[in-house]
Structure formats: structure tokens, C-alpha cells
N, C-alpha and C. Protein backbone atom coordinates (compact mmCIF):
# COMPACT_ATOMS: atom_id res chain seq x y z
N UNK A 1 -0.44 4.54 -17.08
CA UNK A 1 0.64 5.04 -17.93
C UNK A 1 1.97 4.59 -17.35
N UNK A 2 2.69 4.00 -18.12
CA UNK A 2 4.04 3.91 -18.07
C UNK A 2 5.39 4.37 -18.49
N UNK A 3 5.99 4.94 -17.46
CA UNK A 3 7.28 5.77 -17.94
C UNK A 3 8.35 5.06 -18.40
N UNK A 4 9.01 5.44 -18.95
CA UNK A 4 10.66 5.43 -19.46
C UNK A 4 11.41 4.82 -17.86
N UNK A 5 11.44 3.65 -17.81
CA UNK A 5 12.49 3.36 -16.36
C UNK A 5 14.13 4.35 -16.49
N UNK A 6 14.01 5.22 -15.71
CA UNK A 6 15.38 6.60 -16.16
C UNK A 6 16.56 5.32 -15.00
N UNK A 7 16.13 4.73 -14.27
CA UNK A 7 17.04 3.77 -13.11
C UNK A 7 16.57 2.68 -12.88
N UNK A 8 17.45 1.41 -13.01
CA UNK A 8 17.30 0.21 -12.62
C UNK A 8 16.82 -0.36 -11.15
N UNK A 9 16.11 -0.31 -10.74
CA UNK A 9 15.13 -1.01 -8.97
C UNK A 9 16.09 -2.14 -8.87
N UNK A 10 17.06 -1.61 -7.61
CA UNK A 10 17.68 -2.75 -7.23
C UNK A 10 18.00 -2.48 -5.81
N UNK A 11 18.45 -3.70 -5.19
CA UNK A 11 18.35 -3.70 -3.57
C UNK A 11 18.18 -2.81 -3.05
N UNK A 12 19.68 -1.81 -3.36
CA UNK A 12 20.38 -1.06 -2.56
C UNK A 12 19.39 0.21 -2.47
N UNK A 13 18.41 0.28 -3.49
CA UNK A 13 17.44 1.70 -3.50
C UNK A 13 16.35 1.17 -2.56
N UNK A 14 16.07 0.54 -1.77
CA UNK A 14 15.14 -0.19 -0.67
C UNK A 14 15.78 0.45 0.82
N UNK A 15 15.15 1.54 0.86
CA UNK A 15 15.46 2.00 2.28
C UNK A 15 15.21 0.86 3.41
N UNK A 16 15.92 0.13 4.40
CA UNK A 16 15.98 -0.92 5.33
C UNK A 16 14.84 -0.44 6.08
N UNK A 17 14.16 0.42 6.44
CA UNK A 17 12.81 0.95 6.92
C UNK A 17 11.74 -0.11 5.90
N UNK A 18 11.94 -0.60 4.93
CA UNK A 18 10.60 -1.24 4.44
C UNK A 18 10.68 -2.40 4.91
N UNK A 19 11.34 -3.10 5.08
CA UNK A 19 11.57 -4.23 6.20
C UNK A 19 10.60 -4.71 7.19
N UNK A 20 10.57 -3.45 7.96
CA UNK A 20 9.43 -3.16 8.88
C UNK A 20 8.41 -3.04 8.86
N UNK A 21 8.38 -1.46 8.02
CA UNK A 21 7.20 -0.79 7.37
C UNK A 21 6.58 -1.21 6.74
N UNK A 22 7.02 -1.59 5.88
CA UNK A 22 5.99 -2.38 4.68
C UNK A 22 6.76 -3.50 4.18
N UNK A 23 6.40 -4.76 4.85
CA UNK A 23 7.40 -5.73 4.56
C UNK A 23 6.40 -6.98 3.32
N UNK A 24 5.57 -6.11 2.66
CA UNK A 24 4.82 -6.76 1.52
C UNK A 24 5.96 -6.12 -0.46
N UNK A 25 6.71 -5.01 0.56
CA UNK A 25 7.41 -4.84 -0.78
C UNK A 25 8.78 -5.56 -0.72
N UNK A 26 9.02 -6.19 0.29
CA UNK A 26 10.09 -7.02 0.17
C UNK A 26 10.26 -8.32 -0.13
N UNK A 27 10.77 -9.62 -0.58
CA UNK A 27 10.70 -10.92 -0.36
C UNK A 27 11.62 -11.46 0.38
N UNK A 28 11.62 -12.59 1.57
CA UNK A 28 13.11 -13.23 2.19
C UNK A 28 13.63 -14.15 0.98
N UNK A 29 15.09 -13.63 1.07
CA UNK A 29 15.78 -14.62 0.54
C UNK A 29 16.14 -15.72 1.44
N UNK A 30 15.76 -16.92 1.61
CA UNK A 30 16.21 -17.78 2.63
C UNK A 30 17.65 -18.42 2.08
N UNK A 31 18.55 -18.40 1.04
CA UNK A 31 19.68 -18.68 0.67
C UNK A 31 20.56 -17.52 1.49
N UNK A 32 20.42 -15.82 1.08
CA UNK A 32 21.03 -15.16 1.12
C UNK A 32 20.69 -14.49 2.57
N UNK A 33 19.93 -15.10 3.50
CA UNK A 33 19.05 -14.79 4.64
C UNK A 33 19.25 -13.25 4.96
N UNK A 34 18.46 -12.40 3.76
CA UNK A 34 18.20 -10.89 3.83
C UNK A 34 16.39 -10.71 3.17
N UNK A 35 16.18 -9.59 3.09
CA UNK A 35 15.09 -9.62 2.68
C UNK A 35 15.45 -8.49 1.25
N UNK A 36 15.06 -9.01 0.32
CA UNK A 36 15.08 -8.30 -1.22
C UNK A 36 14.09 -7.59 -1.97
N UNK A 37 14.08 -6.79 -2.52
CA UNK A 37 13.22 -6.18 -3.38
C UNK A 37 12.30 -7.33 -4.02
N UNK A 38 10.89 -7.34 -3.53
CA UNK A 38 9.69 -7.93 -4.18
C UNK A 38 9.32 -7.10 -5.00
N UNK A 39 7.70 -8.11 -5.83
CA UNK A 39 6.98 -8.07 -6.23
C UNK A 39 6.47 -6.56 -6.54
N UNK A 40 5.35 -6.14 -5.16
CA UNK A 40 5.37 -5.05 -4.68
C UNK A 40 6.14 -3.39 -5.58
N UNK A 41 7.22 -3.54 -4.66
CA UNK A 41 8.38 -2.76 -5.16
C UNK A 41 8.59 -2.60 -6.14
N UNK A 42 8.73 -4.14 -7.10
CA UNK A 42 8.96 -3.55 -8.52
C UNK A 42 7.44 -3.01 -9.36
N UNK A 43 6.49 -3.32 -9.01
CA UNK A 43 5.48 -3.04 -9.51
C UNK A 43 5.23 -1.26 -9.34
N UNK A 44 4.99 -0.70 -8.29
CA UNK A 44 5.26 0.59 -7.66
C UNK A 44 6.11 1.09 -8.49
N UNK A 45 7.64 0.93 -8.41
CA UNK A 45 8.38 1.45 -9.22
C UNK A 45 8.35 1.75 -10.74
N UNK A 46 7.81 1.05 -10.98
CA UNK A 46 7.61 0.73 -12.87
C UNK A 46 6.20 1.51 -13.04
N UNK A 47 4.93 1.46 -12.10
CA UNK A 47 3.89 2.60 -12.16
C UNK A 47 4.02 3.91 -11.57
N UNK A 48 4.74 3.72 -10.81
CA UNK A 48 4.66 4.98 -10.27
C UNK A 48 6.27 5.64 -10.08
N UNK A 49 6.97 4.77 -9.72
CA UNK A 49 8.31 5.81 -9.57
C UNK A 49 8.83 6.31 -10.59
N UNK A 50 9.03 5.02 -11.93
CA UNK A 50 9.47 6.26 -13.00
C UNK A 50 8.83 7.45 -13.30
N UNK A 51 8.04 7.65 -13.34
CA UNK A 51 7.33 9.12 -13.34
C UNK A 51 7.65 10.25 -12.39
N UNK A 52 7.98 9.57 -11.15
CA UNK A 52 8.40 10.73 -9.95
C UNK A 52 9.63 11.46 -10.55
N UNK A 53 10.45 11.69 -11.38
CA UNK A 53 11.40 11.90 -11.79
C UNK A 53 12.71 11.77 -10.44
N UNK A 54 12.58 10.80 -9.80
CA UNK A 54 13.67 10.53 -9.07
C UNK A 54 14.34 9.09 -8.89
N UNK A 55 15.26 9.24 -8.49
CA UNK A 55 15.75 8.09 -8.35
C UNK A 55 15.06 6.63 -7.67
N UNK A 56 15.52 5.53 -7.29
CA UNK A 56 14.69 4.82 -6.55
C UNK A 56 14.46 5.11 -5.54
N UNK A 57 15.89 5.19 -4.69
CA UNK A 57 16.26 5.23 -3.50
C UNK A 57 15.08 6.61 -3.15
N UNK A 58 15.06 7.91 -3.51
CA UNK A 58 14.49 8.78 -3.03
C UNK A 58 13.29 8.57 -3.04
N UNK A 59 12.55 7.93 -4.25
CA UNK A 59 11.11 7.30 -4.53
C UNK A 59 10.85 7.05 -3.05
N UNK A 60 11.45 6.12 -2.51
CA UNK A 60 10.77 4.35 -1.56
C UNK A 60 11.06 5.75 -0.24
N UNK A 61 11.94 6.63 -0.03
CA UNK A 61 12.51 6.93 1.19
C UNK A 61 11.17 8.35 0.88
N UNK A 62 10.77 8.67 -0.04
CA UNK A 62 9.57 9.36 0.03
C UNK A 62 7.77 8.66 -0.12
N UNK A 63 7.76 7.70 -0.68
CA UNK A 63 7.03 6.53 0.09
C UNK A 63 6.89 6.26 1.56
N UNK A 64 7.76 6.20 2.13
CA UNK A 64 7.87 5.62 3.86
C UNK A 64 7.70 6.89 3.85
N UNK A 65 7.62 8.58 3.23
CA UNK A 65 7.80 9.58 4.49
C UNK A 65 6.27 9.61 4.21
N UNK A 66 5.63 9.49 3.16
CA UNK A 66 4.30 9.42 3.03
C UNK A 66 3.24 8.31 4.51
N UNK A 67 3.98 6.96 4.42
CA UNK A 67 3.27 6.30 5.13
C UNK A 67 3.40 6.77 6.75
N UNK A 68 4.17 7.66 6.93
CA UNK A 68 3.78 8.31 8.30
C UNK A 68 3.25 9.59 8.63
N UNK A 69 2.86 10.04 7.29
CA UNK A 69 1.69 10.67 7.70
C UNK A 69 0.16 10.21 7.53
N UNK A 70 0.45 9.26 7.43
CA UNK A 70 -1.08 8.66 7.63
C UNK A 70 -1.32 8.15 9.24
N UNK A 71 -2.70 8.12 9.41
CA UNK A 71 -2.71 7.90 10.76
C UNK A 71 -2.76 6.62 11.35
N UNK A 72 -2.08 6.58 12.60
CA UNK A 72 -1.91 5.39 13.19
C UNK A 72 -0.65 5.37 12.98
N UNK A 73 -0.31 3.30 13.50
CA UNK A 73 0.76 3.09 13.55
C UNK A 73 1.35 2.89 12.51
N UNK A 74 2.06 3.35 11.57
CA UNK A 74 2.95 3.08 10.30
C UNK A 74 2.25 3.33 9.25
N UNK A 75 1.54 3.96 9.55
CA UNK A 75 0.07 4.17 8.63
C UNK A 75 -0.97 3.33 8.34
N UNK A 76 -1.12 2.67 9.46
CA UNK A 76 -2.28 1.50 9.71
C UNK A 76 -3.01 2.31 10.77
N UNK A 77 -4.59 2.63 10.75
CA UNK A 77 -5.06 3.48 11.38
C UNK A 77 -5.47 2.68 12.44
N UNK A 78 -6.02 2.97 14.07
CA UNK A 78 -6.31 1.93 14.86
C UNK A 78 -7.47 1.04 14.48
N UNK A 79 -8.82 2.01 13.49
CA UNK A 79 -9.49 1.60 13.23
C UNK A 79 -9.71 -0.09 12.70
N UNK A 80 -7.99 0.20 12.04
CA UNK A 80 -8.30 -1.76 11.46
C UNK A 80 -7.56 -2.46 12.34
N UNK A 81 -6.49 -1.92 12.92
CA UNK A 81 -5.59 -2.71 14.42
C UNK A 81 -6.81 -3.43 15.52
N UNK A 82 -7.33 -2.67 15.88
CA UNK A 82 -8.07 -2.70 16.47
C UNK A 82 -9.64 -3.88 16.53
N UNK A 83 -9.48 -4.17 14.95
CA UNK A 83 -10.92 -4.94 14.30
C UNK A 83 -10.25 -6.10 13.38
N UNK A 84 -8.74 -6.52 13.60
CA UNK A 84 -8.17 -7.57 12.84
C UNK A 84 -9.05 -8.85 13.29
N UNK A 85 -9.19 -9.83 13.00
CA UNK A 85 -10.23 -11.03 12.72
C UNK A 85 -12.04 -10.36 12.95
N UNK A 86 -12.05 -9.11 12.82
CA UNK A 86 -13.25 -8.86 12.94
C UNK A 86 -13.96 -7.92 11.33
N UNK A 87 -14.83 -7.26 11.85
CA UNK A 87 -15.47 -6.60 10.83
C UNK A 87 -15.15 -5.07 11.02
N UNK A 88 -15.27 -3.69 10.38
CA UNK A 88 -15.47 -2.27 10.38
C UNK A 88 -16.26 -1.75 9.50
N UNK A 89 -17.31 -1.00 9.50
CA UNK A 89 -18.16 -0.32 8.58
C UNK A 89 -17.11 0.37 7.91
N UNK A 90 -17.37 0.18 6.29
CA UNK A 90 -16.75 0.95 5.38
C UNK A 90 -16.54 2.35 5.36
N UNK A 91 -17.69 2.88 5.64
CA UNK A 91 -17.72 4.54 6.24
C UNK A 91 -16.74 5.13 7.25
N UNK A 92 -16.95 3.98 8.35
CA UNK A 92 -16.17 3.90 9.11
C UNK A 92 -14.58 3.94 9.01
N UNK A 93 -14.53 3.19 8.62
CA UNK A 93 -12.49 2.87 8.08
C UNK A 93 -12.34 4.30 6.87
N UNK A 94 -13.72 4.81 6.24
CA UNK A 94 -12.89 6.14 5.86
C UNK A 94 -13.04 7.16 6.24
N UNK A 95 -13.67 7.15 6.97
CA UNK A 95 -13.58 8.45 8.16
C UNK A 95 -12.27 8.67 8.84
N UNK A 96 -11.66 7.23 8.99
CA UNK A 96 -10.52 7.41 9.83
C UNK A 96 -9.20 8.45 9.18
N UNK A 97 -9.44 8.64 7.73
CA UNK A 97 -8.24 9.12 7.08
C UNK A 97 -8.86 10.67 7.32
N UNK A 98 -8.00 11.46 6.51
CA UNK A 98 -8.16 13.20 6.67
C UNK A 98 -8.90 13.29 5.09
N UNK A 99 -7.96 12.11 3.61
CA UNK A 99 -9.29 12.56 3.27
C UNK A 99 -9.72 11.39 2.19
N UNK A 100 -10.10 11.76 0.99
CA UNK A 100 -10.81 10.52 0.93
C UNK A 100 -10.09 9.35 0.27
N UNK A 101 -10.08 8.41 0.43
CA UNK A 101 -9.31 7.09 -0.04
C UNK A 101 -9.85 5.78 -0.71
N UNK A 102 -9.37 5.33 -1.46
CA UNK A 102 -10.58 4.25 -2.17
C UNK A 102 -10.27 2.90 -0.81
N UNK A 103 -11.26 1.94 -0.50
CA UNK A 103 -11.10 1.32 0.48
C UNK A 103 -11.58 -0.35 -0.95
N UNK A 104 -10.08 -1.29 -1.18
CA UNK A 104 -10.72 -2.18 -2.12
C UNK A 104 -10.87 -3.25 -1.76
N UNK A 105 -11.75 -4.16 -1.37
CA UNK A 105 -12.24 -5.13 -1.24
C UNK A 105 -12.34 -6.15 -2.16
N UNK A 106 -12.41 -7.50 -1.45
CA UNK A 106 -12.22 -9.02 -2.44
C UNK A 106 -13.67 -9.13 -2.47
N UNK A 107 -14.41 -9.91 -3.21
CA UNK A 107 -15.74 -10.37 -3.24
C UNK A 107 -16.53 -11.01 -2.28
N UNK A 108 -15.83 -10.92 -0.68
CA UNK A 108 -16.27 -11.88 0.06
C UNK A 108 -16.00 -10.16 1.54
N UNK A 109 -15.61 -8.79 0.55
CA UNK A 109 -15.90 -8.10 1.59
C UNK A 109 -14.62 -7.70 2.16
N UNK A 110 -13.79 -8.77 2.05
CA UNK A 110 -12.05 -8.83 2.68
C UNK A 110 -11.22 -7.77 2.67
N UNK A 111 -10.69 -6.57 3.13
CA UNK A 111 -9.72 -5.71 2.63
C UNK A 111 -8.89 -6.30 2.02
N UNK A 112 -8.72 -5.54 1.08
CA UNK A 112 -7.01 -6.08 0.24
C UNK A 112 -6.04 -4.92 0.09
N UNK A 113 -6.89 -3.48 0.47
CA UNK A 113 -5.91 -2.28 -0.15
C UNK A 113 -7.05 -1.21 -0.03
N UNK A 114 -5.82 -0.24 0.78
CA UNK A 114 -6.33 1.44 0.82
C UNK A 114 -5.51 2.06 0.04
N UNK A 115 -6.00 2.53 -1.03
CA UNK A 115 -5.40 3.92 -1.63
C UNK A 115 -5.70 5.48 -1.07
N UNK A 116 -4.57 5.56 -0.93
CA UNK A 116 -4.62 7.17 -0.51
C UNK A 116 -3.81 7.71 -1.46
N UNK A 117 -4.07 8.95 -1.91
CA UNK A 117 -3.40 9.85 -2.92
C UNK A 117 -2.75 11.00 -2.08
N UNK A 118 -1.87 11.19 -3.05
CA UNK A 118 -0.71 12.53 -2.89
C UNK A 118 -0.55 13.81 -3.94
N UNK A 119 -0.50 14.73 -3.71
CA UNK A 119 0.12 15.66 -4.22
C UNK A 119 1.63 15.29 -5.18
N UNK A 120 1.98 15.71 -5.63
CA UNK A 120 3.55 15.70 -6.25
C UNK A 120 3.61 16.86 -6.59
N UNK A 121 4.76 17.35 -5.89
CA UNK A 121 6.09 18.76 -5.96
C UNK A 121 6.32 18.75 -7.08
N UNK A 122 6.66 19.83 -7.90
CA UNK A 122 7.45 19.61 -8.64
C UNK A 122 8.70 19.12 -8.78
N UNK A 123 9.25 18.81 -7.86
CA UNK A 123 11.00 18.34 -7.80
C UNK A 123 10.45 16.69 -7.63
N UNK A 124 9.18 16.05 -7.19
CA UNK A 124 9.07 15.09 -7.57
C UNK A 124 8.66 14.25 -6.23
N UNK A 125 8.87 14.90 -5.18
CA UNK A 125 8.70 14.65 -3.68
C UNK A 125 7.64 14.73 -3.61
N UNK A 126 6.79 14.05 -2.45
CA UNK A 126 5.62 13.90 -2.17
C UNK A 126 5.11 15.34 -1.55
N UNK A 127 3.67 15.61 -1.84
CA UNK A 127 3.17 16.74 -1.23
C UNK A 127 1.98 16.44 -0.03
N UNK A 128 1.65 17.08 0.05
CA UNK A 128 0.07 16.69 0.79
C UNK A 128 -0.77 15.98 0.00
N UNK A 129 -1.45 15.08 1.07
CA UNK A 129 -2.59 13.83 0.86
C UNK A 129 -3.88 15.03 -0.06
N UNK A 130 -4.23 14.15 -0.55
CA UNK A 130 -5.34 15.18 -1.84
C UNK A 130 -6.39 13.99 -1.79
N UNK A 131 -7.29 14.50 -1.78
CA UNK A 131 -8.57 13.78 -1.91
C UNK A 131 -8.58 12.99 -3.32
N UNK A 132 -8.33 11.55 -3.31
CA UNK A 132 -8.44 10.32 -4.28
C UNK A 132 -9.43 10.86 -5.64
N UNK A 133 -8.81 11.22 -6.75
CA UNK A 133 -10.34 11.60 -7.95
C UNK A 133 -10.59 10.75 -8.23
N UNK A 134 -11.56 10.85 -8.67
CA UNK A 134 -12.79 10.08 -9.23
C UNK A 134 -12.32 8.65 -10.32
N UNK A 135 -10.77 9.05 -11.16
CA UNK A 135 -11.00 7.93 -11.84
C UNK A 135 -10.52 6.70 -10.77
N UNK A 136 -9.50 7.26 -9.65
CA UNK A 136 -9.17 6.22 -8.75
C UNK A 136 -9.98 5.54 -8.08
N UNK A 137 -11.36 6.07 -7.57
CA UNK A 137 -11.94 6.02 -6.84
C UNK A 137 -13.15 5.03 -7.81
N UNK A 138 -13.44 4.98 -9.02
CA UNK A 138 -14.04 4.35 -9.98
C UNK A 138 -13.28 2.79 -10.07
N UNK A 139 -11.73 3.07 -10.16
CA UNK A 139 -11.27 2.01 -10.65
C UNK A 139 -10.81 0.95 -9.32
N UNK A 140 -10.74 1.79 -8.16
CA UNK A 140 -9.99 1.03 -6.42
C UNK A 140 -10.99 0.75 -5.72
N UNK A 141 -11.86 1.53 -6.03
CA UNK A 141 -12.87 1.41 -4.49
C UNK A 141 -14.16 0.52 -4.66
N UNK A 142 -14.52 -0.43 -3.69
CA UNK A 142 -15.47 -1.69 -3.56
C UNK A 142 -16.24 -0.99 -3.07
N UNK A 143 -17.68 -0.07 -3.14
CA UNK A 143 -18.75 0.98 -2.80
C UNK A 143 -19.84 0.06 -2.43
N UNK A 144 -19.99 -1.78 -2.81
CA UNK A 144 -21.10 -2.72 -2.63
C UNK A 144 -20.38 -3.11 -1.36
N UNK A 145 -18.97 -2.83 -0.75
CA UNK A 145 -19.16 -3.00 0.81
C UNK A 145 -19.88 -2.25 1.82
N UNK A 146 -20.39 -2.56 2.25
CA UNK A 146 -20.84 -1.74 3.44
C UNK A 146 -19.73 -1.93 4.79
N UNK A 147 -20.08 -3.34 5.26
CA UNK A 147 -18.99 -3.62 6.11
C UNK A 147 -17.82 -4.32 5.43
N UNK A 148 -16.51 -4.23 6.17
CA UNK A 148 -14.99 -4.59 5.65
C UNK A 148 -14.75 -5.45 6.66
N UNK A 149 -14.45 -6.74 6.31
CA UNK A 149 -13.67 -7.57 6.94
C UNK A 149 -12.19 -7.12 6.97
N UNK A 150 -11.69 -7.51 8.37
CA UNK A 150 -9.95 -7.30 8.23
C UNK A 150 -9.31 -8.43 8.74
N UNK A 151 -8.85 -9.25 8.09
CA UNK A 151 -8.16 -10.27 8.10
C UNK A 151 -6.46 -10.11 8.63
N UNK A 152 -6.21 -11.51 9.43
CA UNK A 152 -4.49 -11.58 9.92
C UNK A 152 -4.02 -11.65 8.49
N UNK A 153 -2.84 -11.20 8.69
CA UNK A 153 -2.01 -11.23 7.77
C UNK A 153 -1.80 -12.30 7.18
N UNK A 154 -2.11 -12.66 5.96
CA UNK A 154 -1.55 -14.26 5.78
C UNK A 154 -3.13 -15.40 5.92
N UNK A 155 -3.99 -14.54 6.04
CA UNK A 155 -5.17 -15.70 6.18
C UNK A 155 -5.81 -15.77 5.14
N UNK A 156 -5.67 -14.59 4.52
CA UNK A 156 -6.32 -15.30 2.63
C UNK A 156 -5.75 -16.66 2.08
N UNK A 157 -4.20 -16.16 2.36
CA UNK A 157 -3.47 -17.49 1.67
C UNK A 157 -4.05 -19.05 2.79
N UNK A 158 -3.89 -19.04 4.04
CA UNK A 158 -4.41 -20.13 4.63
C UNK A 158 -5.69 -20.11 4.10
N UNK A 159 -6.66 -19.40 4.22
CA UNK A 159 -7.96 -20.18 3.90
C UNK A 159 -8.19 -20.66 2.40
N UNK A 160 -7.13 -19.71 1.60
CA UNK A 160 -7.30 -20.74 0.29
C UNK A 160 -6.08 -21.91 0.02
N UNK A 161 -5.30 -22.06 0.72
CA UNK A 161 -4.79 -23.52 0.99
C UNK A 161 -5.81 -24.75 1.35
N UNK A 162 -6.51 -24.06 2.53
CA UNK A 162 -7.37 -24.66 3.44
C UNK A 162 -8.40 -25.62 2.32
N UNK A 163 -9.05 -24.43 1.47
CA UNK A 163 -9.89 -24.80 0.58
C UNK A 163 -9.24 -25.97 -0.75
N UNK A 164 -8.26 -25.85 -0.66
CA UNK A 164 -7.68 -26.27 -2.12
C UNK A 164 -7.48 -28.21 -1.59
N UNK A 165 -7.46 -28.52 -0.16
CA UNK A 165 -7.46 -29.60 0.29
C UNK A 165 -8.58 -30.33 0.09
């Protein structure tokens, strides 16, 4: 479902914490040598923030407060730090959360994406992590993995460069 955009997604609502944090919602501008609202970001925003009934800026700055309560570093649990160019039992990587999360996989097994779900306040702020329902968990989660590959950052795209030679 898609809301009514109530605010325009632009730079300035990109808390400088995603930079860091999650630097898949940003793109470098190499002209303007900053990093700008991606892909990512606007996608998020347009599914999910217009609905939060808040602004951007509070959206993304309640986003990042979300990704630290997940466990680990920045909300990367050690479980996959720990197993980057290697493998983790699927069970495994969701055990690591408090509760349940769709874990989605490429056809070759690859992580591509953990969903974890939230609560929403009524004022629109994030609440407590809530166990993922069923339609998320139908529509996110790869259940024919058993084990999860976790790949460096950036090695999907090399190995399908690699391949395209």
C-alpha cells in the first residue's frame, strides 16, 4: 500500500548517521563529493514513511533508532560479521534476533535482506520489535535455505561482472 507523499524526500531529511549506518540508502555524488539520498531511501520512504505520519527527517532518525536496537554492531548481529565469505545455518542467523524475522535469500542461498518488524506508536514513532506476520514472512522469507551464505559487500556485483566477461 501506498500513501499520499504528505513531504518531499530530500537531502536534508537524511540524518548524516546513514552515511555510516546504512550507507546502501545513500549514493556518492562524485561531482558534488557528498553522499545523497539513494535508491534505498527513496523507496522506504514512498513504502513506508508516508504512512508513518511524519516527516522525513523524523522517519530516517527513527529508522537508525530502530537499527540499534537490533543486535550487534549497527544492527548487524556477530552472527553474520563473524561468517562474511562463509556460510550460517538459517536457524541459526534467526535465533540471533529476539524475534522472528524473515531471513531473504537469492537462488544460490546468498543473503540479500533481513526483515525485522516494528510496532508503530501512535504518534508514528517506532515501538518494539514484534514478531514478523505471516504475510511478511510468506512474501520475505527464503524457508528452501537451510544454510545462508554471507557475502563481502559488493561481491554479487563482482561475481556478476566476473560472469558477464
Amino acid at each position: 500500500m501506498h500513501c499520499a507523499t504528505k513531504a518531499k524526500l530530500v537531502q536534508e531529511a537524511m540524518p548524516r548517521e546513514y552515511i555510516d549506518l546504512a550507507p546502501s540508502y545513500t549514493t556518492w555524488n562524485a561531482t558534488a563529493h557528498r553522499a545523497e539520498v539513494g535508491g534505498l531511501a527513496k523507496h522506504e520512504w514512498s513504502k513506508h514513511g508516508t504512512c508513518s505520519g511524519l516527516r522525513p527527517e523524523s522517519y530516517f532518525t527513527e529508522a537508525l533508532r530502530a537499527f540499534t536496537l537490533l543486535p550487534g554492531d549497527r544492527g548487524t548481529p556477530a552472527t553474520l560479521t563473524a561468517n562474511v565469505g562463509g556460510s550460517v545455518g538459517a536457524d541459526a542467523l534467526r535465533a540471533t534476533y529476539a524475534k522472528k524475522v524473515a531471513i531473504k535469500a537469492d537462488r544460490n542461498c546468498s543473503l540479500s535482506e533481513v526483515t525485522s518488524c516494528w510496532a508503530k506508536r501512535p504518534d508514528g514513532t517506532v515501538g518494539a520489535q514484534i514478531d514478523c506476520p505471516e504475510h511478511i514472512m510468506k512474501s520475505r522469507d527464503s524457508p528452501s535455505c537451510s544454510s545462508i551464505r554471507i557475502n563481502q559487500l559488493g561481491q554479487c556485483m563482482l561475481d556478476a561482472k566476473k560472469k558477464k566477461r
